[in-house]
Every structure is written in structure tokens, then in C-alpha cells.
N, C-alpha and C. Protein backbone atom coordinates (compact mmCIF):
# COMPACT_ATOMS: atom_id res chain seq x y z
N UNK A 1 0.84 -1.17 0.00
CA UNK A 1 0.00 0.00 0.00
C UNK A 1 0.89 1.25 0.00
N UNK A 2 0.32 2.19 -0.74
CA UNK A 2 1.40 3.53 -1.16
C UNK A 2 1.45 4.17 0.46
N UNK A 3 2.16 5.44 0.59
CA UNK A 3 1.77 6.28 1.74
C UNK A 3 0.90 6.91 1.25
N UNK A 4 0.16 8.09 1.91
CA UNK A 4 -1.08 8.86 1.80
C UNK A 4 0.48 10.25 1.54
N UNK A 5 -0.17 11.00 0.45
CA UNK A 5 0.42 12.21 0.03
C UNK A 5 0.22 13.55 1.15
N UNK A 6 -0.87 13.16 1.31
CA UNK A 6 -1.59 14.51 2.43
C UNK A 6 -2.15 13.76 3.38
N UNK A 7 -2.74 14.26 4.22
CA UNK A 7 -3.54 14.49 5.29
C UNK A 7 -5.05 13.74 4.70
N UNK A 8 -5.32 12.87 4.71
CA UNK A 8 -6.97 12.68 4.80
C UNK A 8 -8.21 13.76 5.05
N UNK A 9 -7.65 14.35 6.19
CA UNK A 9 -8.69 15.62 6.76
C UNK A 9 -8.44 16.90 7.01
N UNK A 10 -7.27 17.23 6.75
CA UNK A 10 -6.59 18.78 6.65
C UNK A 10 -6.06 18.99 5.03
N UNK A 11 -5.35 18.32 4.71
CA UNK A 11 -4.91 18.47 3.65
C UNK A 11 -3.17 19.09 3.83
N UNK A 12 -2.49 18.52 4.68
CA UNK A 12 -1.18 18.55 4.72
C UNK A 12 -0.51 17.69 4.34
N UNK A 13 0.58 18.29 3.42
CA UNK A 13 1.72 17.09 3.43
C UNK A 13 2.18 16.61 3.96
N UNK A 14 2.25 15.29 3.89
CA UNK A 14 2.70 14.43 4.95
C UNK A 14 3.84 13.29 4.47
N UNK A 15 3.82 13.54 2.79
CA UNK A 15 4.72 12.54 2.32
C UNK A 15 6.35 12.47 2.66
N UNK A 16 6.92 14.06 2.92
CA UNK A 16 8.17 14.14 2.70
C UNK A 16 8.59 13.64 4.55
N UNK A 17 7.51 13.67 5.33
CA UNK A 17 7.89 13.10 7.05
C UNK A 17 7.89 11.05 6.74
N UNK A 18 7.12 10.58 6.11
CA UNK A 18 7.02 9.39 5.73
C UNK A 18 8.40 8.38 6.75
N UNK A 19 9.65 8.90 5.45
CA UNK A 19 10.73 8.02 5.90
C UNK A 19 11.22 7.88 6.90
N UNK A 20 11.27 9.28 7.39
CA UNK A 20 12.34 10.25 8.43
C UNK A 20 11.52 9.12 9.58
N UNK A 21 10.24 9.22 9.84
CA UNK A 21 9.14 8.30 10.80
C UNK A 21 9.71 7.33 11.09
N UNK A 22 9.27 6.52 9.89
CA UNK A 22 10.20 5.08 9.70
C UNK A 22 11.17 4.57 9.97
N UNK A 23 11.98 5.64 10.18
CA UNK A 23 13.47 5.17 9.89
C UNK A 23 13.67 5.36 11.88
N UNK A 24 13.40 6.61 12.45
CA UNK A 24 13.37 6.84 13.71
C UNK A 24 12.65 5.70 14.03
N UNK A 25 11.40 5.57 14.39
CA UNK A 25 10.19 4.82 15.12
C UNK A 25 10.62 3.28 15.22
N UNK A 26 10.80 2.92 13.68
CA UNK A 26 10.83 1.26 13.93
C UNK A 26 12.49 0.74 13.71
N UNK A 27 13.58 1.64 13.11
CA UNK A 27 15.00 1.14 12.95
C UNK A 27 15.60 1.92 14.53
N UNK A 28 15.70 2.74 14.94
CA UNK A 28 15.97 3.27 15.73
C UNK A 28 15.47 3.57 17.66
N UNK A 29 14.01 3.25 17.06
CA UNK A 29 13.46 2.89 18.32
C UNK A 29 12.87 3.81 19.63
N UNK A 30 12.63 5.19 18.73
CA UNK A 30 12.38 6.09 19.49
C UNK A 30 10.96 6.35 19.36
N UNK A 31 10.58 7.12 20.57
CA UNK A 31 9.13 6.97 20.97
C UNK A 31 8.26 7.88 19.50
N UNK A 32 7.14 7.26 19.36
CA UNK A 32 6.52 7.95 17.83
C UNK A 32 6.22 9.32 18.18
N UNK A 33 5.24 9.35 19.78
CA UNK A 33 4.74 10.96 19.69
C UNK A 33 5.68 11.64 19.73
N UNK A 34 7.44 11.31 20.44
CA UNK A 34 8.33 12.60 20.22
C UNK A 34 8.63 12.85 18.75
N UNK A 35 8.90 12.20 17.92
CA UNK A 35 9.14 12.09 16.84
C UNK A 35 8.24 12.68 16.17
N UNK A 36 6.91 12.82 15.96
CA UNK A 36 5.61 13.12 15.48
C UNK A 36 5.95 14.93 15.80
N UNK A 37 6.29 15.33 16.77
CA UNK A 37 6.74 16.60 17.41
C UNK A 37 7.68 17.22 16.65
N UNK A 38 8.92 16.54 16.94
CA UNK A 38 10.32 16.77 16.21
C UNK A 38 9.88 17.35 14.79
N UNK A 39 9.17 16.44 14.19
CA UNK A 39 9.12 16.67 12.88
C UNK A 39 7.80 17.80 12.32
N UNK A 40 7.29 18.36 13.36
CA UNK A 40 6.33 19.24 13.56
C UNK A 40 5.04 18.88 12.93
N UNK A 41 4.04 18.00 13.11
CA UNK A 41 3.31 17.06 13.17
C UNK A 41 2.49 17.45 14.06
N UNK A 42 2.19 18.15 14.64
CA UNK A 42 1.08 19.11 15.54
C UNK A 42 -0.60 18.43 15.66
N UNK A 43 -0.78 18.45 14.76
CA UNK A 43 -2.37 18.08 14.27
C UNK A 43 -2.85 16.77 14.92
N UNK A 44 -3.62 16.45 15.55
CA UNK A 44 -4.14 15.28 16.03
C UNK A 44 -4.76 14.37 14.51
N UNK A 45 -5.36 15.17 13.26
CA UNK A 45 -5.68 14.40 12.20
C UNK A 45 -4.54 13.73 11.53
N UNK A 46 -3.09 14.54 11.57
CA UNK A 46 -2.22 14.36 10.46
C UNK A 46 -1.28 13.08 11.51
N UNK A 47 -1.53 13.16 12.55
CA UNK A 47 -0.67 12.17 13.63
C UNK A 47 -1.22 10.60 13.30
N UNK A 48 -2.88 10.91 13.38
CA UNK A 48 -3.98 9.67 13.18
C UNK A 48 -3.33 9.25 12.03
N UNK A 49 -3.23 9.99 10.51
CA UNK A 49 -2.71 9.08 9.20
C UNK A 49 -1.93 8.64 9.39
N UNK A 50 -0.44 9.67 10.03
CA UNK A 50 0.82 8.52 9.96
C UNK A 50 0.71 7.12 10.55
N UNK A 51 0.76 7.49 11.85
CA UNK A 51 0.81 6.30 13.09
C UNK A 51 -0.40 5.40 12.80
N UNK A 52 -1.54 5.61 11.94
CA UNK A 52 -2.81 4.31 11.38
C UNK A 52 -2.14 3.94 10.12
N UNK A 53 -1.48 4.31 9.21
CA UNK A 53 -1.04 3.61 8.32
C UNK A 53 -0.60 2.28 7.72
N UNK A 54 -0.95 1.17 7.34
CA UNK A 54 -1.03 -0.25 7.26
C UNK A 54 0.69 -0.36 7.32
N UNK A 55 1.76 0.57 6.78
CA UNK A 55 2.66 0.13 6.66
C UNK A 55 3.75 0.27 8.08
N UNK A 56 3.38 0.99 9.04
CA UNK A 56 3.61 1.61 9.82
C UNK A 56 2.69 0.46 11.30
N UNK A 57 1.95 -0.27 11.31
CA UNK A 57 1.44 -1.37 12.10
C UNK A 57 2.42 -2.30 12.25
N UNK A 58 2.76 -2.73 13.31
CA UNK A 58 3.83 -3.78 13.41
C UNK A 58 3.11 -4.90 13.29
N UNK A 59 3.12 -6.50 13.13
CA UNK A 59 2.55 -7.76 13.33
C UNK A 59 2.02 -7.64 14.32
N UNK A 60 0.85 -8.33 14.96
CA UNK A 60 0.59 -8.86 15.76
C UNK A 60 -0.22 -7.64 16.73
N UNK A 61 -0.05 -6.14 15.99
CA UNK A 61 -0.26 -4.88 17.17
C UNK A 61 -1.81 -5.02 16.78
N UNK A 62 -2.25 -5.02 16.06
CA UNK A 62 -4.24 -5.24 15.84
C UNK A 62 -4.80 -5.75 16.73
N UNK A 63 -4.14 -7.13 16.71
CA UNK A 63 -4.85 -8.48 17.53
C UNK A 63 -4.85 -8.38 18.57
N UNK A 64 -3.00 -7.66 19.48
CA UNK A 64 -3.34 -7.09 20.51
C UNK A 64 -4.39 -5.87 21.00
N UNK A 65 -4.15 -4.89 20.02
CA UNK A 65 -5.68 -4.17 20.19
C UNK A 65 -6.95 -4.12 20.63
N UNK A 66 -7.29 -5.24 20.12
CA UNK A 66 -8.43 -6.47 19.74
C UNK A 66 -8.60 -7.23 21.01
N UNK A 67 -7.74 -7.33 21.43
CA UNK A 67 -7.14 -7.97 22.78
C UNK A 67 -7.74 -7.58 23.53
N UNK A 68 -6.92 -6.44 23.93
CA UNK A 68 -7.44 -5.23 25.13
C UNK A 68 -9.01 -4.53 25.07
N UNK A 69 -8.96 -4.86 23.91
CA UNK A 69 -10.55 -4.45 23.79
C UNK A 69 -12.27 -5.59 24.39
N UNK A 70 -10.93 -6.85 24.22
CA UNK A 70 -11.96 -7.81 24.39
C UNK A 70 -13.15 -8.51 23.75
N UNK A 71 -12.60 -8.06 22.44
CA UNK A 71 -13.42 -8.73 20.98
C UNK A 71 -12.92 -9.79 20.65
N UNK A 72 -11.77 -10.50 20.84
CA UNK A 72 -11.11 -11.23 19.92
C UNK A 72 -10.90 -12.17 20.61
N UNK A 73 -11.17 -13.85 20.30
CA UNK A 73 -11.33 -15.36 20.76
C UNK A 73 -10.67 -15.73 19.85
């Protein structure tokens, strides 16, 4: 699945933060909301696209979700 170019609900770019995310969050290991900050990411809508993004879900984080929620047998 591609990244999202903009924002779903504002209409900000969001493509050129994409990697920089990626590369911090899951190779490096630093917390997403500082990072989301760092990279000036302000918006509670434009935070929702990155961090919901299918490519950006680790294995197994849904089900735990799902988990905690208490839907899932």
C-alpha cells in the first residue's frame, strides 16, 4: 500500500515526514509521539494518518488491540 500524500482531513503534506518516521520509530526505536513533534506534526488528524497507516502497524499490534478491547477469541 502507497503512503497517503496529504492528510486525509486537513490536507497537509505528509509525504516528505514518511521516511524520516520510519526510519526513527521502527530502525531506531524512538518513541513515535516525540518524533511526530520533532518533525512538527502538531495536528491530532495528520498524527492519526501517519501512526494508522497499514505500513507503519507492526505484526501482531491489531490483535493485541483487539485484545485489550476484548473482541477477539
Amino acid at each position: 500500500m502507497i503512503i497517503p500524500v496529504r492528510c486525509f482531513t486537513c490536507g497537509k503534506v505528509l509525504a516528505s515526514i514518511f521516511e524520516e518516521y520510519k526510519k526513527r520509530v521502527y530502525i531506531d526505536g524512538e518513541e513515535a509521539g516525540k518524533v511526530l513533534d520533532e518533525l512538527g506534526v502538531k495536528r491530532y488528524c495528520c498524527r492519526r494518518t501517519i501512526i494508522s497507516h497499514p505500513v507503519f502497524i507492526k505484526d501482531g499490534e491489531v490483535k493485541e488491540l483487539i485484545d485489550e478491547a476484548g473482541q477477539y477469541e
